[in-house]
PDB file of N, CA and C in Angstrom:
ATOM      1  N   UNK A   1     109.913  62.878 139.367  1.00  0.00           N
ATOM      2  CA  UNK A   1     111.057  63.733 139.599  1.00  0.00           C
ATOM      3  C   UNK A   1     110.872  64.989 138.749  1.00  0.00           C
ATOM      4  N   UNK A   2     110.958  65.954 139.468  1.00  0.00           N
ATOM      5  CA  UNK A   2     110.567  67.041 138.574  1.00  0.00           C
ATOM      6  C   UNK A   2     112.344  67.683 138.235  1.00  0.00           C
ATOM      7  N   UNK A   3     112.499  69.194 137.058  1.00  0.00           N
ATOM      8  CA  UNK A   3     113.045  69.316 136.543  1.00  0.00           C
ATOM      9  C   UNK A   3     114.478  69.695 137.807  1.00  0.00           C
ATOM     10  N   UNK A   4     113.441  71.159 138.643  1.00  0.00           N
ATOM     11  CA  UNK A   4     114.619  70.660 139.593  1.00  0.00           C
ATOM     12  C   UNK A   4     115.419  70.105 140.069  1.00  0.00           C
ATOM     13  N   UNK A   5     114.962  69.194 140.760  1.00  0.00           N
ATOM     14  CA  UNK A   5     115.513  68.140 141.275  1.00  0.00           C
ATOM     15  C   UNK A   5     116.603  67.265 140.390  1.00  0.00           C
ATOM     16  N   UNK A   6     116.148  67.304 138.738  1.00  0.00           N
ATOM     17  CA  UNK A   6     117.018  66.287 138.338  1.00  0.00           C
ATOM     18  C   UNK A   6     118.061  66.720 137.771  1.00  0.00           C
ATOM     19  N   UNK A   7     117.849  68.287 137.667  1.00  0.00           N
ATOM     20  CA  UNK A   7     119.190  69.227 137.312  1.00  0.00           C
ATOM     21  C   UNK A   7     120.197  68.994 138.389  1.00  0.00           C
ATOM     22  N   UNK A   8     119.715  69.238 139.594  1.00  0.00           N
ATOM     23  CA  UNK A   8     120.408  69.798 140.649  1.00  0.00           C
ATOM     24  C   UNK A   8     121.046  68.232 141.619  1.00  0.00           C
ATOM     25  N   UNK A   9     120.928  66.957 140.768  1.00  0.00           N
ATOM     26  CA  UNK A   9     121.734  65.643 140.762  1.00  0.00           C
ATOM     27  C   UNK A   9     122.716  65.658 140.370  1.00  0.00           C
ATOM     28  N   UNK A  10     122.467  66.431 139.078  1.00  0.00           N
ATOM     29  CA  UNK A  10     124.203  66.170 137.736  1.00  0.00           C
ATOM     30  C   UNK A  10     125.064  67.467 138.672  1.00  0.00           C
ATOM     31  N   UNK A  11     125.971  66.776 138.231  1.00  0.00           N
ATOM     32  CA  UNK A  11     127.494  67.801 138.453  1.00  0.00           C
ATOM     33  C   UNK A  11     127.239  68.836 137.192  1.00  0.00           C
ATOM     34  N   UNK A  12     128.959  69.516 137.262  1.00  0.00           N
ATOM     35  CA  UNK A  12     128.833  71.066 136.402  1.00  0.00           C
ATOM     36  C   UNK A  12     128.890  70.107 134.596  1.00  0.00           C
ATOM     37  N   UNK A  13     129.299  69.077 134.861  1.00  0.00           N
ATOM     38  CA  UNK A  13     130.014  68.608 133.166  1.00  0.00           C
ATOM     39  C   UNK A  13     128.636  67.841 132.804  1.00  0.00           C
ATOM     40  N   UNK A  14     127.652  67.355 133.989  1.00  0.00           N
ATOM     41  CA  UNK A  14     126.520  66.852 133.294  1.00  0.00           C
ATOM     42  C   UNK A  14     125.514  67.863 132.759  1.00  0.00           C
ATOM     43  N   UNK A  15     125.540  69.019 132.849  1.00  0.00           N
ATOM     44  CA  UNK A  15     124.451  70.321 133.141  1.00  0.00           C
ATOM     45  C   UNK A  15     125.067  70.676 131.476  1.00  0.00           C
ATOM     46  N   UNK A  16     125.872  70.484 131.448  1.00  0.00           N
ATOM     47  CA  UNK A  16     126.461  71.644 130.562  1.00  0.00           C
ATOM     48  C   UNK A  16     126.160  70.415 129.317  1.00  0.00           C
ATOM     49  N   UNK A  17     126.708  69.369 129.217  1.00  0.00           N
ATOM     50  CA  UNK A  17     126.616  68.666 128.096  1.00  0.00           C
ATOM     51  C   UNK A  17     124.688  68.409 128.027  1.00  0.00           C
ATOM     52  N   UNK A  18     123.711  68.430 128.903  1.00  0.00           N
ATOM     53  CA  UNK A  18     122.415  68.413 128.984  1.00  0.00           C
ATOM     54  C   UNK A  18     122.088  69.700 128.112  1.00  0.00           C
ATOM     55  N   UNK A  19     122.649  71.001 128.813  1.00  0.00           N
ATOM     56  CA  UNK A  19     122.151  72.335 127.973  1.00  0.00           C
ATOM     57  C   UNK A  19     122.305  71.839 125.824  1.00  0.00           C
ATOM     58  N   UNK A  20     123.765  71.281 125.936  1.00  0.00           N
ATOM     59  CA  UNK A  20     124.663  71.273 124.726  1.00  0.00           C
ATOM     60  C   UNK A  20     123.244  70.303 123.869  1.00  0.00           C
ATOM     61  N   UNK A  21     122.581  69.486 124.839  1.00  0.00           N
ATOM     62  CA  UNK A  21     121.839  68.374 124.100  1.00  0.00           C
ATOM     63  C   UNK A  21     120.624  68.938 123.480  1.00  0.00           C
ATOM     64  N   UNK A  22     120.260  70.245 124.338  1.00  0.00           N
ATOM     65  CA  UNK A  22     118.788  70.764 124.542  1.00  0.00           C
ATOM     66  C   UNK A  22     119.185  71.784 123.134  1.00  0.00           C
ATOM     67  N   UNK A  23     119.996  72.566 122.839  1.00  0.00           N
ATOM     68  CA  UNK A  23     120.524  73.545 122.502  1.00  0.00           C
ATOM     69  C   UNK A  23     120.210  72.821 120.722  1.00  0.00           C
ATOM     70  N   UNK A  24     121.241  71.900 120.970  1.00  0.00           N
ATOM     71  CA  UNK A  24     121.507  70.788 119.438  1.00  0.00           C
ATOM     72  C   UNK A  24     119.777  70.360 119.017  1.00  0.00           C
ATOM     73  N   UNK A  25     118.927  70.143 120.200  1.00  0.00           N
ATOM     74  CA  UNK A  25     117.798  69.714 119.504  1.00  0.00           C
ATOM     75  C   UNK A  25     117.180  70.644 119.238  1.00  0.00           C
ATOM     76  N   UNK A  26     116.935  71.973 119.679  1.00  0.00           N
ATOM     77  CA  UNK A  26     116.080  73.005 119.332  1.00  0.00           C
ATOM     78  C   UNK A  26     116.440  73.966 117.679  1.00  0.00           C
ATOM     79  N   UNK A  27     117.648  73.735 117.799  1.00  0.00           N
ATOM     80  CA  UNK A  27     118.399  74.350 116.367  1.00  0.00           C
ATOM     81  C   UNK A  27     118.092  73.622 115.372  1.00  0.00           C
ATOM     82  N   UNK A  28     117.906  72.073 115.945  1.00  0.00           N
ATOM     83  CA  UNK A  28     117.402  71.363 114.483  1.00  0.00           C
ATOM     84  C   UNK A  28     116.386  71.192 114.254  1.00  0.00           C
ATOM     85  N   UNK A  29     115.482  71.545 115.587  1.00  0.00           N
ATOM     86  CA  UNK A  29     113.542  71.266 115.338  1.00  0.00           C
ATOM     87  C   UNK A  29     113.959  72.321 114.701  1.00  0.00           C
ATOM     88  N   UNK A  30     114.340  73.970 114.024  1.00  0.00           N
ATOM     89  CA  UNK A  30     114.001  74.864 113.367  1.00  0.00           C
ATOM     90  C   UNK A  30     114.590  75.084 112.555  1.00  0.00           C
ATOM     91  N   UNK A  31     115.876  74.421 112.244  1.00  0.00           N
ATOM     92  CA  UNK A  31     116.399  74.041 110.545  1.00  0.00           C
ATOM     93  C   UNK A  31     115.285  73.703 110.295  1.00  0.00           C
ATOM     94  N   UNK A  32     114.867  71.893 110.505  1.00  0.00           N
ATOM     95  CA  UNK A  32     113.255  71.062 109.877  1.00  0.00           C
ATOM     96  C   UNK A  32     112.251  72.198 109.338  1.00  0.00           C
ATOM     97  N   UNK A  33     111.565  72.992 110.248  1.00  0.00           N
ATOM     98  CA  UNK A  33     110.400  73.736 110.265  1.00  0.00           C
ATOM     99  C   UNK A  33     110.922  74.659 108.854  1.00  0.00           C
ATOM    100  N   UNK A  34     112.127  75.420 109.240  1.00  0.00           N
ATOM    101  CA  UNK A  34     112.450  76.144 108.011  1.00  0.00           C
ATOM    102  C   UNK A  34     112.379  75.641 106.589  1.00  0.00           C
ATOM    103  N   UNK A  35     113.466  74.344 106.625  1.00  0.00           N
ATOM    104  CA  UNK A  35     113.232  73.955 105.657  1.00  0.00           C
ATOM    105  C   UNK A  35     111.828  73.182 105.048  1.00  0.00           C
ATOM    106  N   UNK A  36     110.966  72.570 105.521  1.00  0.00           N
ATOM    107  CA  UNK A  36     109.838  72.455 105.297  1.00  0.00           C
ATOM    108  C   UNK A  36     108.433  73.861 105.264  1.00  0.00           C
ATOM    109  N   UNK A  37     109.636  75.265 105.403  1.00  0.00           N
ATOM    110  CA  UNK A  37     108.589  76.340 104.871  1.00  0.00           C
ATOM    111  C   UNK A  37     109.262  76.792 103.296  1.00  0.00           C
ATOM    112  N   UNK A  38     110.713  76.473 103.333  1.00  0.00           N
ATOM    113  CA  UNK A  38     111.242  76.960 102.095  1.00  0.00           C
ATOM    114  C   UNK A  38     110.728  76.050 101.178  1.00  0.00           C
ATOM    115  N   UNK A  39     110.561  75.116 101.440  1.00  0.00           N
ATOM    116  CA  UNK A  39     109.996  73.851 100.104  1.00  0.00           C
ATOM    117  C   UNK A  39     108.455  74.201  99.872  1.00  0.00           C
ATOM    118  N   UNK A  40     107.764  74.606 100.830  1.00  0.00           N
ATOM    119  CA  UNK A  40     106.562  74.975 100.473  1.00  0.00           C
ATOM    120  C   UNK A  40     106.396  76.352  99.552  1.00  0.00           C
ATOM    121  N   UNK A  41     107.099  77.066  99.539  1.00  0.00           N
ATOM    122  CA  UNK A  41     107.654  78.294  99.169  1.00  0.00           C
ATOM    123  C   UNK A  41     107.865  78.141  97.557  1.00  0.00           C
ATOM    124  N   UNK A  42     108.841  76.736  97.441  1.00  0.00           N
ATOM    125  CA  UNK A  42     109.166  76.583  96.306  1.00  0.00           C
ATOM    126  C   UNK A  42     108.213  76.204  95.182  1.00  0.00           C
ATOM    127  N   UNK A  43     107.549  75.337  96.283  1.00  0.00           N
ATOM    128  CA  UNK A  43     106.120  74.623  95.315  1.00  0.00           C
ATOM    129  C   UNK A  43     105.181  75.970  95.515  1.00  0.00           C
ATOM    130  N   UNK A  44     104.952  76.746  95.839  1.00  0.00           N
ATOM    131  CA  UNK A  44     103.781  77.791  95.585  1.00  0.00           C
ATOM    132  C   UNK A  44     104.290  78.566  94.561  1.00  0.00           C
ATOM    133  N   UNK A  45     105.688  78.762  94.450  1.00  0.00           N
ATOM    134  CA  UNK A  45     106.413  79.455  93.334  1.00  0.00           C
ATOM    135  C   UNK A  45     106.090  78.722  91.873  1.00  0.00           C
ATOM    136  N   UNK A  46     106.621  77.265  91.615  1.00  0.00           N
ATOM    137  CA  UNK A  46     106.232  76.637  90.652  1.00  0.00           C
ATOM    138  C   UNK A  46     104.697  76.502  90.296  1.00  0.00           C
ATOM    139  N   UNK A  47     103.703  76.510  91.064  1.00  0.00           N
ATOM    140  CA  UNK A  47     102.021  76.550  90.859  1.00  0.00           C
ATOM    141  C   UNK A  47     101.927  77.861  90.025  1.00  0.00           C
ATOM    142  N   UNK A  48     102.568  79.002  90.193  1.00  0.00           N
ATOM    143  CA  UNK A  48     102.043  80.155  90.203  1.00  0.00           C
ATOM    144  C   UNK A  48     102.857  80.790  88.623  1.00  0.00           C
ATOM    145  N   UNK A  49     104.337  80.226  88.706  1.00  0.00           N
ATOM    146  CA  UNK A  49     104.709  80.889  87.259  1.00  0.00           C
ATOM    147  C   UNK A  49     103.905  79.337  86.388  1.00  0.00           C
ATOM    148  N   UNK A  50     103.965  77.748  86.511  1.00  0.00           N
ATOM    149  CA  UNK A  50     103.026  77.116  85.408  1.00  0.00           C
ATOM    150  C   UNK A  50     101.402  77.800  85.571  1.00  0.00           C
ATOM    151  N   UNK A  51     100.617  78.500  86.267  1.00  0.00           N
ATOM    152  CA  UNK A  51      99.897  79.170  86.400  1.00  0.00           C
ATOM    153  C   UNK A  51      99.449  80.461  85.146  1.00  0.00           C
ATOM    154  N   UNK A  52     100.892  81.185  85.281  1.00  0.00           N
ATOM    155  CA  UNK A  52     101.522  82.270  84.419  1.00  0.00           C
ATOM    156  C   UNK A  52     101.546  82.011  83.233  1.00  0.00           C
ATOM    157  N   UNK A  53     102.285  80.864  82.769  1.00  0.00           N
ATOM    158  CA  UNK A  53     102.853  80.074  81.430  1.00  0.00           C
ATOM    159  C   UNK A  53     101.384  79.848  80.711  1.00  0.00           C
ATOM    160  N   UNK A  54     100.237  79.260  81.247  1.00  0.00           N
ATOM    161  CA  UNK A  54      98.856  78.630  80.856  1.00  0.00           C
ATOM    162  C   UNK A  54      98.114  80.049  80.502  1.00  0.00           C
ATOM    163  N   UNK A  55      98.561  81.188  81.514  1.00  0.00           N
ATOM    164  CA  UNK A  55      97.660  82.236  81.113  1.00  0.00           C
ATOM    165  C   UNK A  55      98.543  83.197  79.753  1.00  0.00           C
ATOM    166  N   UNK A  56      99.537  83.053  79.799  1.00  0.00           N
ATOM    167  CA  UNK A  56     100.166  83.702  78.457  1.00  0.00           C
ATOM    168  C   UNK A  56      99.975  82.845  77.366  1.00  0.00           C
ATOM    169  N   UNK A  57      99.950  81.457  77.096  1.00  0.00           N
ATOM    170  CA  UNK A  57     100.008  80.636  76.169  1.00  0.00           C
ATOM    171  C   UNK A  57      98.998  81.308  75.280  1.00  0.00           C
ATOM    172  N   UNK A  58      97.910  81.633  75.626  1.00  0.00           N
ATOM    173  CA  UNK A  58      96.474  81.927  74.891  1.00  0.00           C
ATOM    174  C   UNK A  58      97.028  82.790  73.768  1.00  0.00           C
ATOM    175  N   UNK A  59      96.409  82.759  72.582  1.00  0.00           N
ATOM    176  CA  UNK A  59      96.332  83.406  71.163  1.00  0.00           C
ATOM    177  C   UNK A  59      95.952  85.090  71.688  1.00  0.00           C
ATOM    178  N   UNK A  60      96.529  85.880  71.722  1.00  0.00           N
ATOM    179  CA  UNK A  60      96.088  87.458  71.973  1.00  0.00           C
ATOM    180  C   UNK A  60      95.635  88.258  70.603  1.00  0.00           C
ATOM    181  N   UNK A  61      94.390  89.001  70.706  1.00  0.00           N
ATOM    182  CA  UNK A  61      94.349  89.484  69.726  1.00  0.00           C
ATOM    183  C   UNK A  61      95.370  90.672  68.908  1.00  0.00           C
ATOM    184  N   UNK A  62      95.309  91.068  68.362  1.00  0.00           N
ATOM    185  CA  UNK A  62      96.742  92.153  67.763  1.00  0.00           C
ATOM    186  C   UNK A  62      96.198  93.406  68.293  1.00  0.00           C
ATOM    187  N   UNK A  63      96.606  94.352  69.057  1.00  0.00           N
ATOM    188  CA  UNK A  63      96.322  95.645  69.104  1.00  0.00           C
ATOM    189  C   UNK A  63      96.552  96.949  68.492  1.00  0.00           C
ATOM    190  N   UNK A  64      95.430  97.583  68.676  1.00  0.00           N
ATOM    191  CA  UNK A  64      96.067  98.760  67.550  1.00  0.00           C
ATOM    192  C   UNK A  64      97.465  99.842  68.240  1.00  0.00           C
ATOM    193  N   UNK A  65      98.178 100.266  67.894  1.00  0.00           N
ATOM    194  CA  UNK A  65      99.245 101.229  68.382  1.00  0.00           C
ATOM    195  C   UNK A  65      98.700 102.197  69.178  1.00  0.00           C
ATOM    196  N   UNK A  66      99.559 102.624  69.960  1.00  0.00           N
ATOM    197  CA  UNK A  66      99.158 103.574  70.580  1.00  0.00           C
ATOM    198  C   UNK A  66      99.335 104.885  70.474  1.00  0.00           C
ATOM    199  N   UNK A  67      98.801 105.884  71.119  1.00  0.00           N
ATOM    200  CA  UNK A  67      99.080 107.009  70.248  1.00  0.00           C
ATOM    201  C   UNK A  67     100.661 107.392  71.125  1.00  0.00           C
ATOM    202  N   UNK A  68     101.469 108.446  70.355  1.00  0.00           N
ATOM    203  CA  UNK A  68     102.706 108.978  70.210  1.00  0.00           C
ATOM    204  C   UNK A  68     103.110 109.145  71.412  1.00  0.00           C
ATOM    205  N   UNK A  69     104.054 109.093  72.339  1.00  0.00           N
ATOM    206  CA  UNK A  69     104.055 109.083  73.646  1.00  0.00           C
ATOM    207  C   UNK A  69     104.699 110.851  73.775  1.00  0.00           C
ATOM    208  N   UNK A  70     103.833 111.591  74.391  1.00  0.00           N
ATOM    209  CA  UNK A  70     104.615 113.027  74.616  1.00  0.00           C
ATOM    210  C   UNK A  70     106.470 113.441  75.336  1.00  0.00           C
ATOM    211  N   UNK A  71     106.561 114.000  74.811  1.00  0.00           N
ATOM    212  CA  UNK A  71     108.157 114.075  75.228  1.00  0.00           C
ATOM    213  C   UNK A  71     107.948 114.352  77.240  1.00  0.00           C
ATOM    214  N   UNK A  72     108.866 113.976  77.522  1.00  0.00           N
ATOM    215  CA  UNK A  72     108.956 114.023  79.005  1.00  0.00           C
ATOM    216  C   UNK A  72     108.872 115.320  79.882  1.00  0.00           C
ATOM    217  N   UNK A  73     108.414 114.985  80.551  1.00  0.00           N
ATOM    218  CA  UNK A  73     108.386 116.707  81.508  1.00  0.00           C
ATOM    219  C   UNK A  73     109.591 117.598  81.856  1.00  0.00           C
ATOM    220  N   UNK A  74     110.603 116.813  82.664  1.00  0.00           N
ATOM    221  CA  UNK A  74     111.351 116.848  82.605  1.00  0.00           C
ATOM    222  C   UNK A  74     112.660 117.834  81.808  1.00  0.00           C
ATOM    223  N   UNK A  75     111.591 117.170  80.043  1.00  0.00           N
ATOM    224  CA  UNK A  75     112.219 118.332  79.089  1.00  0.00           C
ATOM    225  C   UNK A  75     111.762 119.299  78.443  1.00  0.00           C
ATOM    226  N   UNK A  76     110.637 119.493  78.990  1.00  0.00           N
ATOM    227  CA  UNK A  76     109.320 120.715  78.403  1.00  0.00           C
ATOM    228  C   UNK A  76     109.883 121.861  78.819  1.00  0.00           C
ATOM    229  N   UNK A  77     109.884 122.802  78.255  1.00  0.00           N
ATOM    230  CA  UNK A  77     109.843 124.134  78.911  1.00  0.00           C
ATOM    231  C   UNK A  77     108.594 124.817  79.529  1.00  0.00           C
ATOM    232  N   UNK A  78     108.797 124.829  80.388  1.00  0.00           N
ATOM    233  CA  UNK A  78     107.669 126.020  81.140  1.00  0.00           C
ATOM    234  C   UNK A  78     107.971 127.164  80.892  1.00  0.00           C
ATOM    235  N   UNK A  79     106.938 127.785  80.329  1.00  0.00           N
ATOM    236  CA  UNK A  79     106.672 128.936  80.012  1.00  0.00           C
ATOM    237  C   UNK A  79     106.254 130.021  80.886  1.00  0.00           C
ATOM    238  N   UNK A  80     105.126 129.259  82.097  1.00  0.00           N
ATOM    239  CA  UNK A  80     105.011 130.246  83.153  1.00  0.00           C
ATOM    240  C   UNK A  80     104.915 129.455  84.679  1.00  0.00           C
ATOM    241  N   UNK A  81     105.847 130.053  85.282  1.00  0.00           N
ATOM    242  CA  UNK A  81     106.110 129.345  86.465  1.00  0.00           C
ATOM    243  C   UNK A  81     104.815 129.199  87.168  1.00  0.00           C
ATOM    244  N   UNK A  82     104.006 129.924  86.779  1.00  0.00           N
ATOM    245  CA  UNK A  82     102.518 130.318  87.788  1.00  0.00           C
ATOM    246  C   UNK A  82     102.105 129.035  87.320  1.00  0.00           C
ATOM    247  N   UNK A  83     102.057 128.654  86.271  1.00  0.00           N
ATOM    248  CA  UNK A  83     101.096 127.304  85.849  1.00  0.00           C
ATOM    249  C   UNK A  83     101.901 126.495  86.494  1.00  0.00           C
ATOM    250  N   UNK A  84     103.130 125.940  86.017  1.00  0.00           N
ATOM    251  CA  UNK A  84     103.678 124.776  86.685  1.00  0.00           C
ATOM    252  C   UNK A  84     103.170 124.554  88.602  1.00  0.00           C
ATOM    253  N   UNK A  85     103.551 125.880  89.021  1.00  0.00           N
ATOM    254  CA  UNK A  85     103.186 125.822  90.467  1.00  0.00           C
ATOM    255  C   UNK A  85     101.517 124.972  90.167  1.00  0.00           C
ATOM    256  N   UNK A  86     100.719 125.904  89.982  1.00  0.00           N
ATOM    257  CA  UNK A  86      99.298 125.491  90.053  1.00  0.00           C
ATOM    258  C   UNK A  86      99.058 123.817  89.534  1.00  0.00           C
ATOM    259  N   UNK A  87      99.862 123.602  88.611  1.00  0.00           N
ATOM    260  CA  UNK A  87      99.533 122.039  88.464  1.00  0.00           C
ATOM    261  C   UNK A  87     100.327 121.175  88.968  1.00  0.00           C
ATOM    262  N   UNK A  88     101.491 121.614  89.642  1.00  0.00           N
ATOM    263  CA  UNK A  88     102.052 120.832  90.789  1.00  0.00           C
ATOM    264  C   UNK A  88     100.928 120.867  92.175  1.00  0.00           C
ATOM    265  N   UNK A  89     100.700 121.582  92.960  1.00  0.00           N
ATOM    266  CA  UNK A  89      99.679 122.046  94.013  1.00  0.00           C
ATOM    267  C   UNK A  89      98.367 121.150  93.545  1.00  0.00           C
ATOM    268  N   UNK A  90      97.973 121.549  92.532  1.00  0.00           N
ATOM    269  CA  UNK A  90      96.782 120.718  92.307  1.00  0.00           C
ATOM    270  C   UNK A  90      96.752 119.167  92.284  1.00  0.00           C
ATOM    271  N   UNK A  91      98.097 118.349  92.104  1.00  0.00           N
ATOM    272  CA  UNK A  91      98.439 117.110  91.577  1.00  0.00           C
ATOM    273  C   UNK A  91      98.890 116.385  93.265  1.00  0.00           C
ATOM    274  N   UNK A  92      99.405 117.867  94.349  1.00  0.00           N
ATOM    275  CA  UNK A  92      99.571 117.407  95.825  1.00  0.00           C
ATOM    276  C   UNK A  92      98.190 117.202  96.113  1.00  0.00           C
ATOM    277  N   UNK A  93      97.439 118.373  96.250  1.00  0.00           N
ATOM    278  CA  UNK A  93      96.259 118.372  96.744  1.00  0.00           C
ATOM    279  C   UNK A  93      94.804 116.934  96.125  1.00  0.00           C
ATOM    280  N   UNK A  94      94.857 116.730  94.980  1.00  0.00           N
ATOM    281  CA  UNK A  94      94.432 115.314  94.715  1.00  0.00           C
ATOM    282  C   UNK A  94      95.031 114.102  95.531  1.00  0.00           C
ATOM    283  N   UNK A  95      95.975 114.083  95.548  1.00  0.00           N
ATOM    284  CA  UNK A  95      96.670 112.651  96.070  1.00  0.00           C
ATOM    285  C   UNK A  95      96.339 112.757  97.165  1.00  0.00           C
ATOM    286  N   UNK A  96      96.386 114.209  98.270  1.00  0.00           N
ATOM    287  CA  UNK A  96      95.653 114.260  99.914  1.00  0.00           C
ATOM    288  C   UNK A  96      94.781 113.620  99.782  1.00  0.00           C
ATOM    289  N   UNK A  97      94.124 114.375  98.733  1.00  0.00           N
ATOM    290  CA  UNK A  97      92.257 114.055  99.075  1.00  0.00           C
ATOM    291  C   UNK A  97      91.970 112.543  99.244  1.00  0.00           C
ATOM    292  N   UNK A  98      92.665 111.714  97.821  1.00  0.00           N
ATOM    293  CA  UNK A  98      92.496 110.533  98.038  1.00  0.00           C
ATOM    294  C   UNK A  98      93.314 109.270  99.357  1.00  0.00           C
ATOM    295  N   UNK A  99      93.935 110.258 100.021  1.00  0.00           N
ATOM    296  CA  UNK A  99      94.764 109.502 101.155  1.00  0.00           C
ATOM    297  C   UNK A  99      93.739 109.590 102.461  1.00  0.00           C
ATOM    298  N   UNK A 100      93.147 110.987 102.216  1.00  0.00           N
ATOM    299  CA  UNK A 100      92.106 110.949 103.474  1.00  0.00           C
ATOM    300  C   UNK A 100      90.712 110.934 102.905  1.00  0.00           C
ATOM    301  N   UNK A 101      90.475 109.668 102.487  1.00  0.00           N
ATOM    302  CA  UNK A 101      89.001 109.951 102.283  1.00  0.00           C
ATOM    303  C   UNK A 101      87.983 110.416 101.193  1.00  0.00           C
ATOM    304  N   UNK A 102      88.790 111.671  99.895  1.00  0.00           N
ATOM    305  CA  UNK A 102      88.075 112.378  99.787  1.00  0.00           C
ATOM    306  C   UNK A 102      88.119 113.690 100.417  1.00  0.00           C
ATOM    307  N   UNK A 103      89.087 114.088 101.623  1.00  0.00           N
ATOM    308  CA  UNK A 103      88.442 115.340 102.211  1.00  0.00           C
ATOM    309  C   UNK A 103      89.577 115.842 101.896  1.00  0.00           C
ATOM    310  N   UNK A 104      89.781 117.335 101.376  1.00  0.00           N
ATOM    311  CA  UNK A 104      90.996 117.519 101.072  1.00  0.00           C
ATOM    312  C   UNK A 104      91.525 118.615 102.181  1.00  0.00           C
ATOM    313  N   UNK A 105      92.960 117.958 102.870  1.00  0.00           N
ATOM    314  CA  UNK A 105      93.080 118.766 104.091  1.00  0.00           C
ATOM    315  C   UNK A 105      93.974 120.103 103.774  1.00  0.00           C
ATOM    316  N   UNK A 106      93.775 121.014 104.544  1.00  0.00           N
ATOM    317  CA  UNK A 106      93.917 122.412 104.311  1.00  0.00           C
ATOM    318  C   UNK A 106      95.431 122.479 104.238  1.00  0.00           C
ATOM    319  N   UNK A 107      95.980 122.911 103.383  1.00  0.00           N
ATOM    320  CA  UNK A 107      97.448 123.747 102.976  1.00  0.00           C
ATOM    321  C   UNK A 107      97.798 124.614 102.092  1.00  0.00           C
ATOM    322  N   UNK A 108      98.948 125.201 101.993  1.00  0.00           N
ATOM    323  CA  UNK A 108      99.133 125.999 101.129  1.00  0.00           C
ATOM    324  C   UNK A 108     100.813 126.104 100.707  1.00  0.00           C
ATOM    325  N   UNK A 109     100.585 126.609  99.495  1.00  0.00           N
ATOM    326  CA  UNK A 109     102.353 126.577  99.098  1.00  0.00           C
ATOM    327  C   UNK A 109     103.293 127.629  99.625  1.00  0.00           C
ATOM    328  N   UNK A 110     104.298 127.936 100.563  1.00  0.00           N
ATOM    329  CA  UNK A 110     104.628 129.169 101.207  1.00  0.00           C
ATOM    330  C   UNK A 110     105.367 129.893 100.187  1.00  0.00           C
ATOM    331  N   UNK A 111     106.436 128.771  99.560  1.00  0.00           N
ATOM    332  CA  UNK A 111     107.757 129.217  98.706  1.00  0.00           C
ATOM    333  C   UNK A 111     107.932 128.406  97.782  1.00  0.00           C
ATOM    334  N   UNK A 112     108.463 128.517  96.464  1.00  0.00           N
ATOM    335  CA  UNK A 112     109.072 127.181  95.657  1.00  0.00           C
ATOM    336  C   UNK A 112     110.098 128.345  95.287  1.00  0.00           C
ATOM    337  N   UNK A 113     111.203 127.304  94.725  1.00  0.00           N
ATOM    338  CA  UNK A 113     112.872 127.766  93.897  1.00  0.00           C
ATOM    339  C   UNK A 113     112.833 126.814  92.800  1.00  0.00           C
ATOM    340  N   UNK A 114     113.564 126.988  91.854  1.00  0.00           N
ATOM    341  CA  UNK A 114     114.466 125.992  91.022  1.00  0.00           C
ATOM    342  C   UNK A 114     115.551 125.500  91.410  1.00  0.00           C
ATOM    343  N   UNK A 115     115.071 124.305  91.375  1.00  0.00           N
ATOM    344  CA  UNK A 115     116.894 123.317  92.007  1.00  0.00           C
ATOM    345  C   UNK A 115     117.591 123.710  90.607  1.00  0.00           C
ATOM    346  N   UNK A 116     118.776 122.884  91.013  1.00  0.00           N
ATOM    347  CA  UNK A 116     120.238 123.079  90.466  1.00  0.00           C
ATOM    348  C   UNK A 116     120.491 122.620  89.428  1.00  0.00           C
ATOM    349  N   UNK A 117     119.551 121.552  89.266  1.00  0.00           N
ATOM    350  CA  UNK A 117     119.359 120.427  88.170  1.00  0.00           C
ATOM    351  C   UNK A 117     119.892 120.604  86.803  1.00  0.00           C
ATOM    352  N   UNK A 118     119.532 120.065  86.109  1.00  0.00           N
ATOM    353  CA  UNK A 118     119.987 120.336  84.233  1.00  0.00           C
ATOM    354  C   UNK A 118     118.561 121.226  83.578  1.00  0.00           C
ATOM    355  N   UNK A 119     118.315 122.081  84.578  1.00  0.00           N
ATOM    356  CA  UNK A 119     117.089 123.015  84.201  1.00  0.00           C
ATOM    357  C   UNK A 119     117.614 124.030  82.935  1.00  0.00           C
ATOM    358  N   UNK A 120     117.229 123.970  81.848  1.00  0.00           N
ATOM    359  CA  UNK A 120     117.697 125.076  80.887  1.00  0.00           C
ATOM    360  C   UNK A 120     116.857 126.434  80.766  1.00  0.00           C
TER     361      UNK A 120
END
C-alpha cells in the first residue's frame, strides 16, 4: 500500500491527528540531534579550557619590563597636517597592498577636514 492510497482511506480527523503524529516525531528527532550537539559542545569546551589550565600551570620565566608606553595619538599634537595626511595615506596604502597580494592598487587622497571631535 503505498502512501497515497493510505492517506486517502482516513477521514479529515485521521489525516490531521497522522500529520500531528509526524509533526511530534520530527520536532523530537531534532531536540535529540541538538541536544546531543550541545553536549558535544560542552565536552570540547571542558578538553580545551583543562587543556588551557595544563598549559598555564608551567613555571614562566620573569620578564624584563617593557619599555614606557607612548602617550596616545589621539592626544599628540600635530604639528603639520602634511605629515599626519602622509602617514595616514601611507598606513591605507600598506594595508591595500597586503589585502591584494602585495600589489598596491592605485588611489589618491582628494580632500581631508577635521572632525568635530575633542581636537584641541
Amino acid at each position: 500500500m503505498n502512501t497515497v492510497t493510505f492517506l486517502s482511506a482516513m477521514n479529515l480527523g485521521e489525516r490531521f491527528a497522522y500529520a500531528g503524529r509526524m509533526t511530534l516525531i520530527g520536532m523530537m528527532t531534532i531536540f535529540v540531534a541538538l541536544s546531543i550537539l550541545w553536549g558535544a559542545l560542552v565536552l570540547f569546551r571542558k578538553f580545551v579550557q583543562r587543556g588551557e589550565v595544563q598549559k598555564d600551570s608551567k613555571p614562566v620565566a620573569p620578564v624584563a619590563p617593557a619599555a614606557p608606553v607612548p602617550a596616545p595619538v589621539a592626544q599628540a599634537k600635530a604639528t603639520n597636517d602634511g605629515e599626519l595626511v602622509a602617514a595616514i595615506t601611507a598606513a591605507v596604502s600598506l594595508m591595500l597592498a597586503e589585502e591584494n597580494g602585495g600589489r598596491v592598487p592605485n588611489f589618491r587622497v582628494v580632500s581631508f577636514r577635521r572632525s568635530r571631535g575633542n581636537n584641541k
